[in-house]
Protein backbone atom coordinates (compact mmCIF):
# COMPACT_ATOMS: atom_id res chain seq x y z
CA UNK A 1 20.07 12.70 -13.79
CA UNK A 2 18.32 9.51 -14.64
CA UNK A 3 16.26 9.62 -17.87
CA UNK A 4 12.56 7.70 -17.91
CA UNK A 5 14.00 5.61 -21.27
CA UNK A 6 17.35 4.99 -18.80
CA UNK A 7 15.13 3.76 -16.03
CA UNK A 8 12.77 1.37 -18.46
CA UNK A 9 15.92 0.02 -19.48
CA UNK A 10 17.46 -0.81 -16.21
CA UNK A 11 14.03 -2.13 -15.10
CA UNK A 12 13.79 -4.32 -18.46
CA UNK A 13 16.48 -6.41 -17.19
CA UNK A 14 15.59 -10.05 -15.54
CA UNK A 15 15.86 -13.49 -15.96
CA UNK A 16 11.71 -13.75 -16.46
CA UNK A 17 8.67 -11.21 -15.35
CA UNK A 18 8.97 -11.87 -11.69
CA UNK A 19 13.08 -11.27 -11.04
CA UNK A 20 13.65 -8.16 -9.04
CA UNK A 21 16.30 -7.58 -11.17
CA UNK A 22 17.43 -4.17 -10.82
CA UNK A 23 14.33 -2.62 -8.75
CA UNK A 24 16.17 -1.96 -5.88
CA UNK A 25 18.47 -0.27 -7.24
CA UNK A 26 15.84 1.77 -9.01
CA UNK A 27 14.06 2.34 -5.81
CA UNK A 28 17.20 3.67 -4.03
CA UNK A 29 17.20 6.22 -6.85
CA UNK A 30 13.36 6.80 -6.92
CA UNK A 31 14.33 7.84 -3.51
CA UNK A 32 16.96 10.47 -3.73
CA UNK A 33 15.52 11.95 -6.94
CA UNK A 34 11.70 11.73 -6.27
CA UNK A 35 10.93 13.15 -10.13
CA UNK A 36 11.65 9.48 -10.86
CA UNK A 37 8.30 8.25 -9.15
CA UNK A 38 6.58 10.14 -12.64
CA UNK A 39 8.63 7.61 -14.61
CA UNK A 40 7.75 4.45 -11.92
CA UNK A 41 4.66 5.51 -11.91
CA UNK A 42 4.12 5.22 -15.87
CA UNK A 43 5.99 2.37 -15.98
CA UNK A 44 3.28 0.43 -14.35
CA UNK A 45 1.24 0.08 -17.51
CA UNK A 46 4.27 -0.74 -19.82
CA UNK A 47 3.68 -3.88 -22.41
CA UNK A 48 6.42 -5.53 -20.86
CA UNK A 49 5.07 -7.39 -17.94
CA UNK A 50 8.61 -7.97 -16.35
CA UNK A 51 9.83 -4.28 -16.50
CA UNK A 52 5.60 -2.99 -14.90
CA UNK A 53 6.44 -5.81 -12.25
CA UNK A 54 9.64 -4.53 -11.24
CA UNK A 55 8.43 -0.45 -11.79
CA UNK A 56 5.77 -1.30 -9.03
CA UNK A 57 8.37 -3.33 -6.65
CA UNK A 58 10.91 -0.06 -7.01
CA UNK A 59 7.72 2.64 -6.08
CA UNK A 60 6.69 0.44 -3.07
CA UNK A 61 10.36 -0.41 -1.80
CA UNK A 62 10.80 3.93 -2.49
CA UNK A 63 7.58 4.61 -0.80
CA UNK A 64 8.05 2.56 2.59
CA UNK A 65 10.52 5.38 3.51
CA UNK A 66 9.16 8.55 1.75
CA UNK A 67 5.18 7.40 1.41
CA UNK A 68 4.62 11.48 0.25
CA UNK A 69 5.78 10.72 -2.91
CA UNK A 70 2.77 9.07 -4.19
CA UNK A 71 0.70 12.15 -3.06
CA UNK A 72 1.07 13.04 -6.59
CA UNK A 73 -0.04 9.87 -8.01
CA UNK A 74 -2.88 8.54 -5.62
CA UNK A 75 -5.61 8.84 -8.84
CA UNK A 76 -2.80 6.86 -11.15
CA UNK A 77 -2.80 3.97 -8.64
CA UNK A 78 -6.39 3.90 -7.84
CA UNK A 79 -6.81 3.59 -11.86
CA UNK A 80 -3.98 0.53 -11.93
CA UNK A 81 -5.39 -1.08 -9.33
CA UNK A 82 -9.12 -2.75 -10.45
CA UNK A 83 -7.50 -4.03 -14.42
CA UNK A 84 -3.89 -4.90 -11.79
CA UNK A 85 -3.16 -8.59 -13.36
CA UNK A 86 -0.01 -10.42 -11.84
CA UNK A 87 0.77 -11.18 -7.97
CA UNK A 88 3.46 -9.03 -7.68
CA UNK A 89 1.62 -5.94 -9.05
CA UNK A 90 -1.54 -6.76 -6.57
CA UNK A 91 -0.01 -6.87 -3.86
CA UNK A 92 2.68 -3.89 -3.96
CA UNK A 93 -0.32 -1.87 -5.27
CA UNK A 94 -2.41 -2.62 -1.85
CA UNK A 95 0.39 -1.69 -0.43
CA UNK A 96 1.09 1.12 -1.31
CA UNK A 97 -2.68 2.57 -1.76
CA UNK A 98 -2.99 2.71 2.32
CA UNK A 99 0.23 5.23 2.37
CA UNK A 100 -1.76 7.85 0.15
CA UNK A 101 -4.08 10.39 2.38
CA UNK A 102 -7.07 9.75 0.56
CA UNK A 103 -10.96 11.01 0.40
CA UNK A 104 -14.11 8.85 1.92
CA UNK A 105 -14.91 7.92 -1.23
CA UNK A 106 -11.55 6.97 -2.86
CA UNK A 107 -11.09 4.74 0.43
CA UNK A 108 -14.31 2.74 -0.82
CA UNK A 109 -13.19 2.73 -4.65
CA UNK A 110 -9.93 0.97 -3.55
CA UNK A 111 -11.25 -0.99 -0.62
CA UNK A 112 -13.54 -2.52 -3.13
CA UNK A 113 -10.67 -3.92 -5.34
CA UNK A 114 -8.96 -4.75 -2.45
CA UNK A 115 -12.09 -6.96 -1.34
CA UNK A 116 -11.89 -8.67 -4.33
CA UNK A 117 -8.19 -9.37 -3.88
CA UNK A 118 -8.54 -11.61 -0.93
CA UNK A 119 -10.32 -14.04 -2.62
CA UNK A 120 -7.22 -14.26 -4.77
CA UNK A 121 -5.10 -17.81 -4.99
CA UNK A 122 -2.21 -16.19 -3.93
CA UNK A 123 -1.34 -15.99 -0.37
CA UNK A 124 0.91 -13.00 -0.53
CA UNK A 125 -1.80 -11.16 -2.62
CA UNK A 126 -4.40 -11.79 0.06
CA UNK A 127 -2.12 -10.72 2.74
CA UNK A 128 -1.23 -7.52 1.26
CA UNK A 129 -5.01 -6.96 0.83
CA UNK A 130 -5.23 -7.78 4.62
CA UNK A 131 -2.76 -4.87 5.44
CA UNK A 132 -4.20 -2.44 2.34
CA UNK A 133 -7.77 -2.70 4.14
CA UNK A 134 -6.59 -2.27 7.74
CA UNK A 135 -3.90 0.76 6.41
CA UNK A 136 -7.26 2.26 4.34
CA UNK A 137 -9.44 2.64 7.74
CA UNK A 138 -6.68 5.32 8.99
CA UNK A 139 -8.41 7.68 6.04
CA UNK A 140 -11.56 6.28 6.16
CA UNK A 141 -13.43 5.22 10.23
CA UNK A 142 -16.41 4.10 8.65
CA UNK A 143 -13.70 0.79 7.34
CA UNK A 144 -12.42 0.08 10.32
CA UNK A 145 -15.32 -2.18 11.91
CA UNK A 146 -15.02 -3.97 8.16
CA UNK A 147 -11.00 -4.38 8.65
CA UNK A 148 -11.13 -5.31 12.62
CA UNK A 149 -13.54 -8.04 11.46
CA UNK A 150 -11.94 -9.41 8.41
CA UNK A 151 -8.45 -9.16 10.67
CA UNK A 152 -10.44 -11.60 13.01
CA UNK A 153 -11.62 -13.56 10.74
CA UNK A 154 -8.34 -14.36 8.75
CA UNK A 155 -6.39 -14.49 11.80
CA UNK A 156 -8.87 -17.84 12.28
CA UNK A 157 -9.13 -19.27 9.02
CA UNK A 158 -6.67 -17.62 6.38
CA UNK A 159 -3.47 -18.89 5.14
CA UNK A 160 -0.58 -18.81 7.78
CA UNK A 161 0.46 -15.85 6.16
CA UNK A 162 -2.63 -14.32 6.80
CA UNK A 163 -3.15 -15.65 10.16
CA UNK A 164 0.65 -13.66 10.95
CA UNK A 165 -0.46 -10.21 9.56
CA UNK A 166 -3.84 -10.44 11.21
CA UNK A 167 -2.25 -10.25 14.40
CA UNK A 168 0.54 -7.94 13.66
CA UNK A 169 -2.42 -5.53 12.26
CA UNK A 170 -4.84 -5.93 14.90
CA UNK A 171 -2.08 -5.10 17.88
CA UNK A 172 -1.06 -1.94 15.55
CA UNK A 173 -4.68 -1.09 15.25
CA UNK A 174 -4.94 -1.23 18.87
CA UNK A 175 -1.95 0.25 19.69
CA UNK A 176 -3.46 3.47 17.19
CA UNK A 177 -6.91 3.62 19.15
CA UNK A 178 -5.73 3.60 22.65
CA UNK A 179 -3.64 6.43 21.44
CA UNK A 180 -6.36 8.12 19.75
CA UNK A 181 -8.33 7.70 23.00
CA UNK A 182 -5.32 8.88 25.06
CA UNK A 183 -4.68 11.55 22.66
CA UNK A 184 -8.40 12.81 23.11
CA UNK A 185 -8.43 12.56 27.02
CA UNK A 186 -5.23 14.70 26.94
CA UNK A 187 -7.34 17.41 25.41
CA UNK A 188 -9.93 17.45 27.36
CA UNK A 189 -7.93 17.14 30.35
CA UNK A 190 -5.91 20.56 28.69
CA UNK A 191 -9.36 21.92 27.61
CA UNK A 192 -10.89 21.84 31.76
CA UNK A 193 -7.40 23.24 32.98
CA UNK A 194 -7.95 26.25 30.66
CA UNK A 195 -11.69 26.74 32.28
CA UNK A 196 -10.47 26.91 35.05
């Protein structure tokens, strides 16, 4: 079993703060041995810039397969994500926030930050913003007017990057009401056979 000091010190290792390094390969263990997300999780706030770059990079590479594991942790990343300095924490942390079931109200706390985020100079952060907002409207309705509209809006005038995910989220977001609405006819339709 992998240790939290073992894991700090595989994730210290890269040629500067950016360098994957050995996330993957922390991520593939995150994965089999979930207690490790505790560790990834911590890690986020360590002094060393390089080793809470590659900590985040590791949870969201875990959590595109297994998203429950950051059940645990959805207060943790809300609380990283408004003082979140550094591209590569931003945007794994939007992310990931979308792929943790969370309340009205903890929808708005990180929609705000995420707001903020796409007024960022990075492209990459922005983007991830893009798909944190549209992901956050699958907790919280009352977003998803916002998100359709800021989709739009980017897929007009945002970066090319931008412009890609816009469409790629408003076709999924599509795609998720017409089942909704198909999903709502069907019980009806089951509801007036019952009557009957």
């Amino acid at each position: 079993m992998t240790t939290r000091t073992e894991l700090r010190t595989m994730l210290a290792e890269g040629r500067n703060r950016l360098a994957v390094g050995r996330a993957r390969e922390a991520a593939a263990m995150a994965a089999e041995q979930p207690r490790l997300a505790a560790a990834l999780v911590e890690l986020l706030w360590d002094e060393d810039a390089g080793v809470a770059m590659r900590a985040v990079d590791a949870l969201e590479r875990a959590s595109a397969h297994t998203p429950h594991m950051l059940a645990r942790w959805k207060d943790a990343l809300l609380s990283r994500m408004p003082d979140a300095e550094g591209n590569k924490l931003r945007w794994n942390l939007a992310l990931m926030i979308g792929r943790v079931r969370l309340t009205v109200a903890e929808t708005e706390r990180a929609a705000e930050v995420l707001r903020g985020w796409l007024d960022d100079e990075s492209s990459i952060v922005k983007t991830a913003a893009l798909n944190g907002l549209a992901d956050l409207s699958r907790w919280n309705p009352e977003l998803r007017d916002e998100a359709l509209d800021t989709l739009r809006i980017c897929g007009r005038s945002g970066t090319p990057a931008m412009r890609a995910r816009s469409r790629i989220l408003l076709k999924r977001m599509e795609r998720e009401r017409l089942a909704g609405t198909a999903d709502r006819l069907n019980g009806l339709e089951r509801m007036g056979k019952g009557s009957q």
